[in-house]
PDB file of N, CA and C in Angstrom:
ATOM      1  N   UNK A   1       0.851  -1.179   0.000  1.00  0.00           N
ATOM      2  CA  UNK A   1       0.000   0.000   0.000  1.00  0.00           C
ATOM      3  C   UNK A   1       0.900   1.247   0.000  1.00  0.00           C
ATOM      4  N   UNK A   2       0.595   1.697  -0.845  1.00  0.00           N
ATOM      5  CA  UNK A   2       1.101   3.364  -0.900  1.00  0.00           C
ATOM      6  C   UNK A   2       0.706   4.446   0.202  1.00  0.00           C
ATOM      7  N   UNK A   3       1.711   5.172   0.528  1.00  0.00           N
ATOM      8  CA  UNK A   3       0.810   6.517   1.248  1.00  0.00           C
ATOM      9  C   UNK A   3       0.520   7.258   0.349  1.00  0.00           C
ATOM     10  N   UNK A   4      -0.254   8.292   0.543  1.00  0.00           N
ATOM     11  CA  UNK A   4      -0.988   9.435  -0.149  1.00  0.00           C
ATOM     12  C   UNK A   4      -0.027  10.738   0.261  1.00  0.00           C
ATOM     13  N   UNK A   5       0.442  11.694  -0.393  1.00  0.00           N
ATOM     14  CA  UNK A   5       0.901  12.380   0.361  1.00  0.00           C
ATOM     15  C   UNK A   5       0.373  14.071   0.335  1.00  0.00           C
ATOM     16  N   UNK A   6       0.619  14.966   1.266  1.00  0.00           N
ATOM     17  CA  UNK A   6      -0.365  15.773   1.303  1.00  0.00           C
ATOM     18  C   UNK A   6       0.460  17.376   0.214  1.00  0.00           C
ATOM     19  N   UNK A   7      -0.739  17.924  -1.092  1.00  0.00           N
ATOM     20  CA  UNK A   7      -0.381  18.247  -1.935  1.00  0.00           C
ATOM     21  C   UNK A   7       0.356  19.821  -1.088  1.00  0.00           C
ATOM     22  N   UNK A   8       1.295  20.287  -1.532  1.00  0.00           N
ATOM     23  CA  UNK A   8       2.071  21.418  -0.842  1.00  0.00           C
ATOM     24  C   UNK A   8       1.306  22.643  -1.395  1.00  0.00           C
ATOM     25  N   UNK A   9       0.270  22.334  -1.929  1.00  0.00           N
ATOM     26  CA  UNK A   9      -0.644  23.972  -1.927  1.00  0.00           C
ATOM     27  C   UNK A   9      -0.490  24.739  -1.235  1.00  0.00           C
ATOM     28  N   UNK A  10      -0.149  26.355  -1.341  1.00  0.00           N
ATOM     29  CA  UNK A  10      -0.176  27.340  -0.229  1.00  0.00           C
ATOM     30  C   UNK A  10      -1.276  28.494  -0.594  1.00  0.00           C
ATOM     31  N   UNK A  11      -1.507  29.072   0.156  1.00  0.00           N
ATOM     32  CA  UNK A  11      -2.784  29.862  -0.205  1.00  0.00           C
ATOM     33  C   UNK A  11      -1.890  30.828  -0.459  1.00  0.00           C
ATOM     34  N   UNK A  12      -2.128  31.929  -1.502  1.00  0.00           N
ATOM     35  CA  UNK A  12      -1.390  32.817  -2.172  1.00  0.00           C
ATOM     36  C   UNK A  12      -1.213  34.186  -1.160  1.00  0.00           C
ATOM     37  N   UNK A  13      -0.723  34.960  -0.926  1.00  0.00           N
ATOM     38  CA  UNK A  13      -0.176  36.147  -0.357  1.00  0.00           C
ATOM     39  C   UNK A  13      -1.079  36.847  -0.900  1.00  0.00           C
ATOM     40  N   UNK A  14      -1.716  37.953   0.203  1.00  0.00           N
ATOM     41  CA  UNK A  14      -2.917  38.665   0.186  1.00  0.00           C
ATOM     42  C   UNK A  14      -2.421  40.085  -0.731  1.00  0.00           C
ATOM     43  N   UNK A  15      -2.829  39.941  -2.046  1.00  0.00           N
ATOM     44  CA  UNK A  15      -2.355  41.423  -2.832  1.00  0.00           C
ATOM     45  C   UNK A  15      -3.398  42.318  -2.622  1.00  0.00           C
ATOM     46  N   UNK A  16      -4.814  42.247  -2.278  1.00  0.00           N
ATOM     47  CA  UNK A  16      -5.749  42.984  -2.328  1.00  0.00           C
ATOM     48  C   UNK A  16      -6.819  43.366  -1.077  1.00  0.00           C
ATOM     49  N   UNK A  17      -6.280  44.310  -0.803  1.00  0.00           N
ATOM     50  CA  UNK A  17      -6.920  44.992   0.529  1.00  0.00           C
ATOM     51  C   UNK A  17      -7.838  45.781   0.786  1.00  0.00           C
ATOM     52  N   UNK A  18      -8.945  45.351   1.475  1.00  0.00           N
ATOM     53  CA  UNK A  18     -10.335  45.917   1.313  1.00  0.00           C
ATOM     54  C   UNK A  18     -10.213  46.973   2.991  1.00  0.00           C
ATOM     55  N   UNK A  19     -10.595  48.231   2.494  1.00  0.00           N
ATOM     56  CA  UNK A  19     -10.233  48.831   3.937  1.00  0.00           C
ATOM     57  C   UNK A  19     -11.191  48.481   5.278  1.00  0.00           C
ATOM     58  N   UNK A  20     -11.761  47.908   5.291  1.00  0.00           N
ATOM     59  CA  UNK A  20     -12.895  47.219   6.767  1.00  0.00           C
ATOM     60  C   UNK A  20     -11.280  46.280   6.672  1.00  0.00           C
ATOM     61  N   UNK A  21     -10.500  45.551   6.026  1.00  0.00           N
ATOM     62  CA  UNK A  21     -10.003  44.399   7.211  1.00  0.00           C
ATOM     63  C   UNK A  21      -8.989  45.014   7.075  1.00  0.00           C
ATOM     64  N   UNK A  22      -8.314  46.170   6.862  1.00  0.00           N
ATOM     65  CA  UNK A  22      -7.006  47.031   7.507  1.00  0.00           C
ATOM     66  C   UNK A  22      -7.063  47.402   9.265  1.00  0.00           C
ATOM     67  N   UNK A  23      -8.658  47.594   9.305  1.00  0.00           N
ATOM     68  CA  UNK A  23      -8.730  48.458  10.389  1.00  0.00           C
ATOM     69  C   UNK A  23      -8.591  46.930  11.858  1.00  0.00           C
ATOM     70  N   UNK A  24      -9.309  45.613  11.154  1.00  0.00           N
ATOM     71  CA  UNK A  24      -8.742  44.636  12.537  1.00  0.00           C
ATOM     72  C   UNK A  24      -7.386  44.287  12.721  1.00  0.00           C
ATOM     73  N   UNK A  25      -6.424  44.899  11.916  1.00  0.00           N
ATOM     74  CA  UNK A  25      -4.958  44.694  12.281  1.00  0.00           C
ATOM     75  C   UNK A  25      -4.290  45.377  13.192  1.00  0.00           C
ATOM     76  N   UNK A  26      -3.506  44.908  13.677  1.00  0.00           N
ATOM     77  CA  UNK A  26      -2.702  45.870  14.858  1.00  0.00           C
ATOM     78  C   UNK A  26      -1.353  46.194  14.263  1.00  0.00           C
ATOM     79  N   UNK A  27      -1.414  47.553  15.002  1.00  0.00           N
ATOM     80  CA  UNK A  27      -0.753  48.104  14.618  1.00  0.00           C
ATOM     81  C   UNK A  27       1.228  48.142  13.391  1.00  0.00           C
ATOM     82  N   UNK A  28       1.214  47.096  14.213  1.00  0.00           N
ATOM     83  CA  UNK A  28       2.615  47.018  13.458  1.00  0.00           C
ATOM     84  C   UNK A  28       2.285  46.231  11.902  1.00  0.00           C
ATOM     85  N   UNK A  29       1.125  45.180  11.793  1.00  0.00           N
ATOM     86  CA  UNK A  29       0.822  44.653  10.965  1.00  0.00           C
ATOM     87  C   UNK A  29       0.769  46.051  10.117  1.00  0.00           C
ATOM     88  N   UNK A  30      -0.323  46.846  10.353  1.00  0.00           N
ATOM     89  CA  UNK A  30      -1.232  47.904   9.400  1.00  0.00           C
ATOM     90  C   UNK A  30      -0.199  48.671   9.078  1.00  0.00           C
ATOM     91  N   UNK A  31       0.870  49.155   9.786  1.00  0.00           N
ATOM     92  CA  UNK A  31       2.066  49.679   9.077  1.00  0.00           C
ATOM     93  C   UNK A  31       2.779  49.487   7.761  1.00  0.00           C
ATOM     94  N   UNK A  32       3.110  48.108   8.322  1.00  0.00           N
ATOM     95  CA  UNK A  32       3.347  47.315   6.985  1.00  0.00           C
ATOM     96  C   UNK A  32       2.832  46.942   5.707  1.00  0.00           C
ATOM     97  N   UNK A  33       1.549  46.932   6.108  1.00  0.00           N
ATOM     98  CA  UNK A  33       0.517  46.866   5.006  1.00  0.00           C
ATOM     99  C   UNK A  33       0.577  48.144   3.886  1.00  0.00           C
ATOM    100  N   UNK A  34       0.347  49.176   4.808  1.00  0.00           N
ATOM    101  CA  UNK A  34       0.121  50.670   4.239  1.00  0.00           C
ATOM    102  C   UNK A  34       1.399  50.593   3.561  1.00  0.00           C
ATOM    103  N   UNK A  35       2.775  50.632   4.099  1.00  0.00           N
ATOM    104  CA  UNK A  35       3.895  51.076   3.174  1.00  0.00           C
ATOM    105  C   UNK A  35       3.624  50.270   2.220  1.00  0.00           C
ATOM    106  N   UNK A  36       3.046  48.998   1.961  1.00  0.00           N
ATOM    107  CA  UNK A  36       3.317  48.089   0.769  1.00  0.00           C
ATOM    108  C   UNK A  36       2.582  48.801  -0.307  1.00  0.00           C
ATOM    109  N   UNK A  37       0.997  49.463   0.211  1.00  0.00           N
ATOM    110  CA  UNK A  37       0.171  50.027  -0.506  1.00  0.00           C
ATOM    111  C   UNK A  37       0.864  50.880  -1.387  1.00  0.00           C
ATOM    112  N   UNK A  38       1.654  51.743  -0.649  1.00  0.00           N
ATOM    113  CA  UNK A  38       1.987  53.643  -0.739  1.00  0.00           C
ATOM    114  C   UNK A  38       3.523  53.110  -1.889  1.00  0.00           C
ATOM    115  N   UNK A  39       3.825  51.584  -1.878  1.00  0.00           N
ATOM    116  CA  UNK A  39       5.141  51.476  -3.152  1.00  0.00           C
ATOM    117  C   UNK A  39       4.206  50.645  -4.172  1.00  0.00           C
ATOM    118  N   UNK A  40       2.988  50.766  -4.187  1.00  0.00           N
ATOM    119  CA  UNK A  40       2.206  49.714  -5.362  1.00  0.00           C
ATOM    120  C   UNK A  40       2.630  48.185  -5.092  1.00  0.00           C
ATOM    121  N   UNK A  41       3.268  47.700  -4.310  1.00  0.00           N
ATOM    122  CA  UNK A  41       3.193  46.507  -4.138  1.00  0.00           C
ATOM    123  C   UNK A  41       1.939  45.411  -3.618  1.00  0.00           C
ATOM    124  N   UNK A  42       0.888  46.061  -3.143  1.00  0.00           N
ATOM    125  CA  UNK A  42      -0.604  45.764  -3.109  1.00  0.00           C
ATOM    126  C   UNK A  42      -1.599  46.724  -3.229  1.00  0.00           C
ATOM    127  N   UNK A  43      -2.466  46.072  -3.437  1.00  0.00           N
ATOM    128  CA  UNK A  43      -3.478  47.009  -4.159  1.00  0.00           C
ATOM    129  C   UNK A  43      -4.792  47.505  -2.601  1.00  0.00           C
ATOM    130  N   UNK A  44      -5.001  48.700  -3.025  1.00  0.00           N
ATOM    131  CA  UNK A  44      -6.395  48.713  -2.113  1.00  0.00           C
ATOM    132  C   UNK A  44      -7.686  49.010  -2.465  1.00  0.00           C
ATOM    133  N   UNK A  45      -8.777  48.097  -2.382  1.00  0.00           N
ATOM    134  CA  UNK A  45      -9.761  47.819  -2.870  1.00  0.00           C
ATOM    135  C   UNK A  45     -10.713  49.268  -2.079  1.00  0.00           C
ATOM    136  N   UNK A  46     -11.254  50.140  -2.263  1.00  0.00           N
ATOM    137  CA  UNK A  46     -12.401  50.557  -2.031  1.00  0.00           C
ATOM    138  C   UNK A  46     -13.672  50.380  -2.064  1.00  0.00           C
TER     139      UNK A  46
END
């Protein structure tokens, strides 16, 4: 019998940011977020 093994799928890195879930981050997260915004490296959804 063979094992099955489990497929290494990763859920992709969040490019698109809707501002309601900026605001449940704390602080050091939302920092980070924003600079990524402010170099176009993610997008923010309105």
């Amino acid at each position: 019998m063979t094992k099955k093994r489990k497929s290494d799928s990763r859920v992709p890195n969040k490019t698109y940011w809707h501002l309601y879930s900026l605001q449940t981050l704390n602080s050091e997260k939302f920092i980070k977020i924003v600079n990524k915004i402010l170099r176009n490296e993610y997008h923010l959804i309105k």
